[in-house]
N, C-alpha and C. Protein backbone atom coordinates (compact mmCIF):
# COMPACT_ATOMS: atom_id res chain seq x y z
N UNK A 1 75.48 131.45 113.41
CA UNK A 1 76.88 131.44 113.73
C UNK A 1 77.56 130.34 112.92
N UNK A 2 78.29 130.74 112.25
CA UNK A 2 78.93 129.91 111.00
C UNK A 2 80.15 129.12 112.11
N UNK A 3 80.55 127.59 111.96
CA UNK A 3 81.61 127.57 112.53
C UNK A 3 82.87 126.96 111.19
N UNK A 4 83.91 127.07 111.87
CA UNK A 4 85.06 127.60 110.91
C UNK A 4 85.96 125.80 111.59
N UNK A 5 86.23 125.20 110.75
CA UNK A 5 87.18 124.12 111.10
C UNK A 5 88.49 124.57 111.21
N UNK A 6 89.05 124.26 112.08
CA UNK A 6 90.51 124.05 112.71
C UNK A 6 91.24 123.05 112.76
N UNK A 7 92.25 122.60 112.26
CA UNK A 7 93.25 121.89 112.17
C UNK A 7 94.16 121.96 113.44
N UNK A 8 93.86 120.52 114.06
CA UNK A 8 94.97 120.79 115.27
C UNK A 8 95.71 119.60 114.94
N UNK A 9 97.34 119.71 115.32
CA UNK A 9 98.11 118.99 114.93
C UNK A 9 98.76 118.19 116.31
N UNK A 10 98.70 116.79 116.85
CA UNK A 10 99.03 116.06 117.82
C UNK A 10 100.32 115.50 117.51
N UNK A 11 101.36 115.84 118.29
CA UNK A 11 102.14 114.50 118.02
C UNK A 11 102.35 113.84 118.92
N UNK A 12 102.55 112.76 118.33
CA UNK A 12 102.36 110.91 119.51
C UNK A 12 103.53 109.97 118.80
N UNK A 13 104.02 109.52 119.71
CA UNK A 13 105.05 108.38 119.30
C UNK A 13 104.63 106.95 118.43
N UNK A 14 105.11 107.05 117.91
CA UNK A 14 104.87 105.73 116.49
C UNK A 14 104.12 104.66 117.27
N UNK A 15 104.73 104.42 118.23
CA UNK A 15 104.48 103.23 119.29
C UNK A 15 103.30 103.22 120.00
N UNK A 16 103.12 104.64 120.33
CA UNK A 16 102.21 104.73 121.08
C UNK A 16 100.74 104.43 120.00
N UNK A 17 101.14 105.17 119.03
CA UNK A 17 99.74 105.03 118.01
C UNK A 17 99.44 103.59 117.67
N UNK A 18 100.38 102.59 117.55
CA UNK A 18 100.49 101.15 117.23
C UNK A 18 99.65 100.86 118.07
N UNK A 19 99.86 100.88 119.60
CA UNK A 19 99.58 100.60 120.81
C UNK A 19 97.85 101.07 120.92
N UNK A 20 97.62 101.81 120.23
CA UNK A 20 96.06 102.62 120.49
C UNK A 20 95.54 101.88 119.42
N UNK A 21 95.94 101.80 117.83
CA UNK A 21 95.26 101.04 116.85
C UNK A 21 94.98 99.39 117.69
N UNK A 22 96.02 98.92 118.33
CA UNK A 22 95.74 97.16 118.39
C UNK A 22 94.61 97.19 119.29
N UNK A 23 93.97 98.48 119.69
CA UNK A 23 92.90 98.43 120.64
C UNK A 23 91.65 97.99 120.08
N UNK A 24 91.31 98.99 118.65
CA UNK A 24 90.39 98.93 118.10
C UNK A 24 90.08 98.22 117.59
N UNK A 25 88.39 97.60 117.46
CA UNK A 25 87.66 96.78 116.73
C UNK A 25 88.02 96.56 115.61
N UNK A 26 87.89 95.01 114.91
CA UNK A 26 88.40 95.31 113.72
C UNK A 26 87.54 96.01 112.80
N UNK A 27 85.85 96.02 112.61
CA UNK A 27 85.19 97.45 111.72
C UNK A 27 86.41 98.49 111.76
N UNK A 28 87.06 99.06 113.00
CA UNK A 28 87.52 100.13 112.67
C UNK A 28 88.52 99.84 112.09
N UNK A 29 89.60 99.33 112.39
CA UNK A 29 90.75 98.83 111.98
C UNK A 29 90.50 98.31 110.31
N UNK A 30 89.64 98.13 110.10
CA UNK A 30 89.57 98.13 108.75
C UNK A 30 89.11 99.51 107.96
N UNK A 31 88.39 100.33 108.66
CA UNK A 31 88.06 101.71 108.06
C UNK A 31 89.74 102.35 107.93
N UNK A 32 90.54 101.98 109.23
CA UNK A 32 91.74 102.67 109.46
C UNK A 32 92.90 102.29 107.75
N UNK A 33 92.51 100.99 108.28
CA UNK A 33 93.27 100.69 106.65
C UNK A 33 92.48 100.81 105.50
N UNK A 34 91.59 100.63 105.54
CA UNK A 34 90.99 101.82 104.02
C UNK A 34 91.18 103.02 103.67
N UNK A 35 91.52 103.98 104.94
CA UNK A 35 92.12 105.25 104.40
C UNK A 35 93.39 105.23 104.04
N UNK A 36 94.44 104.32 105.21
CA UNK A 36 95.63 104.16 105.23
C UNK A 36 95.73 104.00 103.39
N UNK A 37 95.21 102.69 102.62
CA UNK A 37 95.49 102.65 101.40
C UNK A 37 95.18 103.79 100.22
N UNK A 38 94.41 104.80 100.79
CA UNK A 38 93.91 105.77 99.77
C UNK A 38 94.84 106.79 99.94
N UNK A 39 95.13 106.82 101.23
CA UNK A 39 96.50 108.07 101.10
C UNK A 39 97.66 107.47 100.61
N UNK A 40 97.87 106.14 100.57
CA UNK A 40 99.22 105.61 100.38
C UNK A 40 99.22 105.40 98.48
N UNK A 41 97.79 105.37 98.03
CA UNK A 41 97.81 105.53 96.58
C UNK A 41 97.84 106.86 95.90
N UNK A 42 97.38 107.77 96.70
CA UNK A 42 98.09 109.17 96.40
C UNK A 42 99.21 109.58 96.39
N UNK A 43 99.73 109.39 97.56
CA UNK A 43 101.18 110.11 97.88
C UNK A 43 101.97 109.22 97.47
N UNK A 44 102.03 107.75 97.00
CA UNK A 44 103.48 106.99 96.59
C UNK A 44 103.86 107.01 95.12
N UNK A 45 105.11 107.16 94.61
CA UNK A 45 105.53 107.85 93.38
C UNK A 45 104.33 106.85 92.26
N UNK A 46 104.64 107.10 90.71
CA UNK A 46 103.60 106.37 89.85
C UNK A 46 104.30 105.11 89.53
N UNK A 47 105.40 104.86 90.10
CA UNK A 47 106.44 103.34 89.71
C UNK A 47 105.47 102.39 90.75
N UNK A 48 105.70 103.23 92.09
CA UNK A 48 104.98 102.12 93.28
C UNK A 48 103.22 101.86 93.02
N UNK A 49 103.00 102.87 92.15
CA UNK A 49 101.39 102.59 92.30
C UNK A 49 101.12 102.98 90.92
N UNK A 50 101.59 101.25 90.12
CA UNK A 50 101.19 101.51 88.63
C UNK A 50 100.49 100.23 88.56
N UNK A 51 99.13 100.27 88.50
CA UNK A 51 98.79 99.00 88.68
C UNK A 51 98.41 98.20 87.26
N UNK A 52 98.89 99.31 86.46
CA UNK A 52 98.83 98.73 84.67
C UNK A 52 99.84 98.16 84.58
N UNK A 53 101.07 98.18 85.50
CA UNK A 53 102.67 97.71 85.39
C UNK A 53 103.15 98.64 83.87
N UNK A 54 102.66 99.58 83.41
CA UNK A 54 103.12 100.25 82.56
C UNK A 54 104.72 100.93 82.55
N UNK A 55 105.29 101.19 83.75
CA UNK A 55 106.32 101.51 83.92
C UNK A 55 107.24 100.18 83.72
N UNK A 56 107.10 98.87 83.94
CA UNK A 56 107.69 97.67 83.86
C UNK A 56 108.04 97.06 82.52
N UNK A 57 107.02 98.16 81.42
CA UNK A 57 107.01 97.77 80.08
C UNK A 57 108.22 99.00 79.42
N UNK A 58 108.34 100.08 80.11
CA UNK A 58 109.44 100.58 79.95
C UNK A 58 110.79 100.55 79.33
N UNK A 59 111.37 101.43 79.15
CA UNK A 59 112.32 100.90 78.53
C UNK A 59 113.26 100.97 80.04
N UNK A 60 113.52 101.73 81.05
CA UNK A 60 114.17 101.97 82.21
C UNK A 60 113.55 100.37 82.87
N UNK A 61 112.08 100.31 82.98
CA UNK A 61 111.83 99.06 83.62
C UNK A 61 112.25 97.66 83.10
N UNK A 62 112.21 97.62 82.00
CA UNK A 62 112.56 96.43 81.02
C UNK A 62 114.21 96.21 81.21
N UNK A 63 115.03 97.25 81.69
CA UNK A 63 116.25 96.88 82.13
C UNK A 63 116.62 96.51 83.32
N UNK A 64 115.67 97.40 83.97
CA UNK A 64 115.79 97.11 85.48
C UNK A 64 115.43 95.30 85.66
N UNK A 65 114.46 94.80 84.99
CA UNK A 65 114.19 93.30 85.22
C UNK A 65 115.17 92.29 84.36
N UNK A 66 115.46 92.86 83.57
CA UNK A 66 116.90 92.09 82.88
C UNK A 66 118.05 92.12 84.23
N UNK A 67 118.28 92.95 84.66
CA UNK A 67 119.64 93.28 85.64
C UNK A 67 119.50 92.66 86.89
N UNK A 68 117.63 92.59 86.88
CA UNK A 68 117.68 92.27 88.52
C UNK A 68 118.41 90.80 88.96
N UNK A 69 118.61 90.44 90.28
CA UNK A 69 119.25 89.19 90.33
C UNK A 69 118.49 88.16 91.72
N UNK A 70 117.82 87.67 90.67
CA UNK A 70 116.22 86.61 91.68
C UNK A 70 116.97 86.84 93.18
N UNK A 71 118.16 86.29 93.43
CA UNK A 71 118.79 85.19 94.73
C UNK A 71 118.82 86.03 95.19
N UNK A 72 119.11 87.41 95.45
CA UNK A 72 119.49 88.12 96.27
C UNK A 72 117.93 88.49 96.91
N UNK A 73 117.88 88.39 98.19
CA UNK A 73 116.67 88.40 99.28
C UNK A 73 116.93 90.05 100.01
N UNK A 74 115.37 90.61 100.19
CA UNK A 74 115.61 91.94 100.48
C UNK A 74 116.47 92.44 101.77
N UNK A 75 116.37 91.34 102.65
CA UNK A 75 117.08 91.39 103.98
C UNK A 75 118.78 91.52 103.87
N UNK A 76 118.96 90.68 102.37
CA UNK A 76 120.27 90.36 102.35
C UNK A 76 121.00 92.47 101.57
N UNK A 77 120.05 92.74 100.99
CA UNK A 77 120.00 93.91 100.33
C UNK A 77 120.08 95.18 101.69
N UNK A 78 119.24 94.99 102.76
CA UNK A 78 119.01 95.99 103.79
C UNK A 78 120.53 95.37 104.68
N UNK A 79 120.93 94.29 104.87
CA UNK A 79 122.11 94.57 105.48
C UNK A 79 123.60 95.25 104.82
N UNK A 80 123.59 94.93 103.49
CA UNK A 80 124.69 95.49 102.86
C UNK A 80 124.53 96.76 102.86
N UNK A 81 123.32 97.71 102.40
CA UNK A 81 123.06 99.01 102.94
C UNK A 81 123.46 99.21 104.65
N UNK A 82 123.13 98.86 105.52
CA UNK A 82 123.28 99.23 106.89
C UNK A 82 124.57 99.18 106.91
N UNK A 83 125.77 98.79 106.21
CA UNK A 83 127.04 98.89 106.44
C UNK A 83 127.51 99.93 105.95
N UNK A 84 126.83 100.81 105.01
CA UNK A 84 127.47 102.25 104.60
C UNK A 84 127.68 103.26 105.62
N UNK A 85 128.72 103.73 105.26
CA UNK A 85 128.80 104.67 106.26
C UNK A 85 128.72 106.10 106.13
N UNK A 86 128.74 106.27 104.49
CA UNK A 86 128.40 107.68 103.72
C UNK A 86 126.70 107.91 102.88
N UNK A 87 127.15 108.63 102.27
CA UNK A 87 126.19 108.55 101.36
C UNK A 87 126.50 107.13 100.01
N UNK A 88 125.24 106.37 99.48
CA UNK A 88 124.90 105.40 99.30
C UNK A 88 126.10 105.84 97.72
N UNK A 89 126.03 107.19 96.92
CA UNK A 89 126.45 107.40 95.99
C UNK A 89 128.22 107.21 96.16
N UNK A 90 128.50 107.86 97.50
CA UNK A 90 129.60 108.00 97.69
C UNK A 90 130.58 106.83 98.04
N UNK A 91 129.75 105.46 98.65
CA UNK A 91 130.55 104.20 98.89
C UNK A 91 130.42 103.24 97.59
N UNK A 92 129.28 104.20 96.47
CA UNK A 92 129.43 103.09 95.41
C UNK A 92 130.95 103.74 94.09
N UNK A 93 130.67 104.69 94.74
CA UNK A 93 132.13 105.34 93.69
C UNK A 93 133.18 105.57 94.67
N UNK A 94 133.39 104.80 95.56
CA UNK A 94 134.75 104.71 96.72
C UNK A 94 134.89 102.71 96.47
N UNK A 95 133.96 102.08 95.78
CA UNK A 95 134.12 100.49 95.64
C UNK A 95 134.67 100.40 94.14
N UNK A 96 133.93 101.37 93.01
CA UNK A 96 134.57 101.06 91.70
C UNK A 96 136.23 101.85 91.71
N UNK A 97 136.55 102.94 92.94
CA UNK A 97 137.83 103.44 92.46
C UNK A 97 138.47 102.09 93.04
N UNK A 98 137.82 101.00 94.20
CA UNK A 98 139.03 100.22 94.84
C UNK A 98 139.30 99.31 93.58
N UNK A 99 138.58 98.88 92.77
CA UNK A 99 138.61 97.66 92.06
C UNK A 99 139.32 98.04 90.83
């Protein structure tokens, strides 16, 4: 009798899963984040997971680090976002028509 794997799909609240990981040993908790990083090096675009920094040598990246501006802190970046109230495209071409 051959058996046939099945995919069953659970869903659980973010919280709750947090709440079940802080249970586990850390052996596991470290197996957990060893997979965690192998799916997260698959599925994240090739900018986030270029570990040659080849994209940085770029000509798009090489501008992007000319333009960037050290002082500005990511928090300070996530609140000026949280004040939009449209789309991100639409309040940046509703700021160049004010000016």
């Amino acid at each position: 009798m051959s058996q046939q794997k099945e995919q069953v799909t659970v869903q659980i609240p973010l919280e709750a899963l947090l709440n079940i990981l802080d249970q586990l040993p850390e052996d596991a908790l470290k197996a957990v984040k060893q997979r965690l990083d192998e799916r997260l090096q698959t599925s994240l675009p090739s900018v986030v997971n270029d570990p040659t920094g080849e994209f940085w040598r770029s000509e798009l990246g090489l501008h992007i680090l000319r333009e960037a501006d050290e002082s500005v802190s990511t928090e300070e970046v996530r609140c000026i976002l949280g004040r939009l109230s449209s789309s991100l495209a639409q309040d940046i071409l509703k700021g160049r028509e004010e000016s």
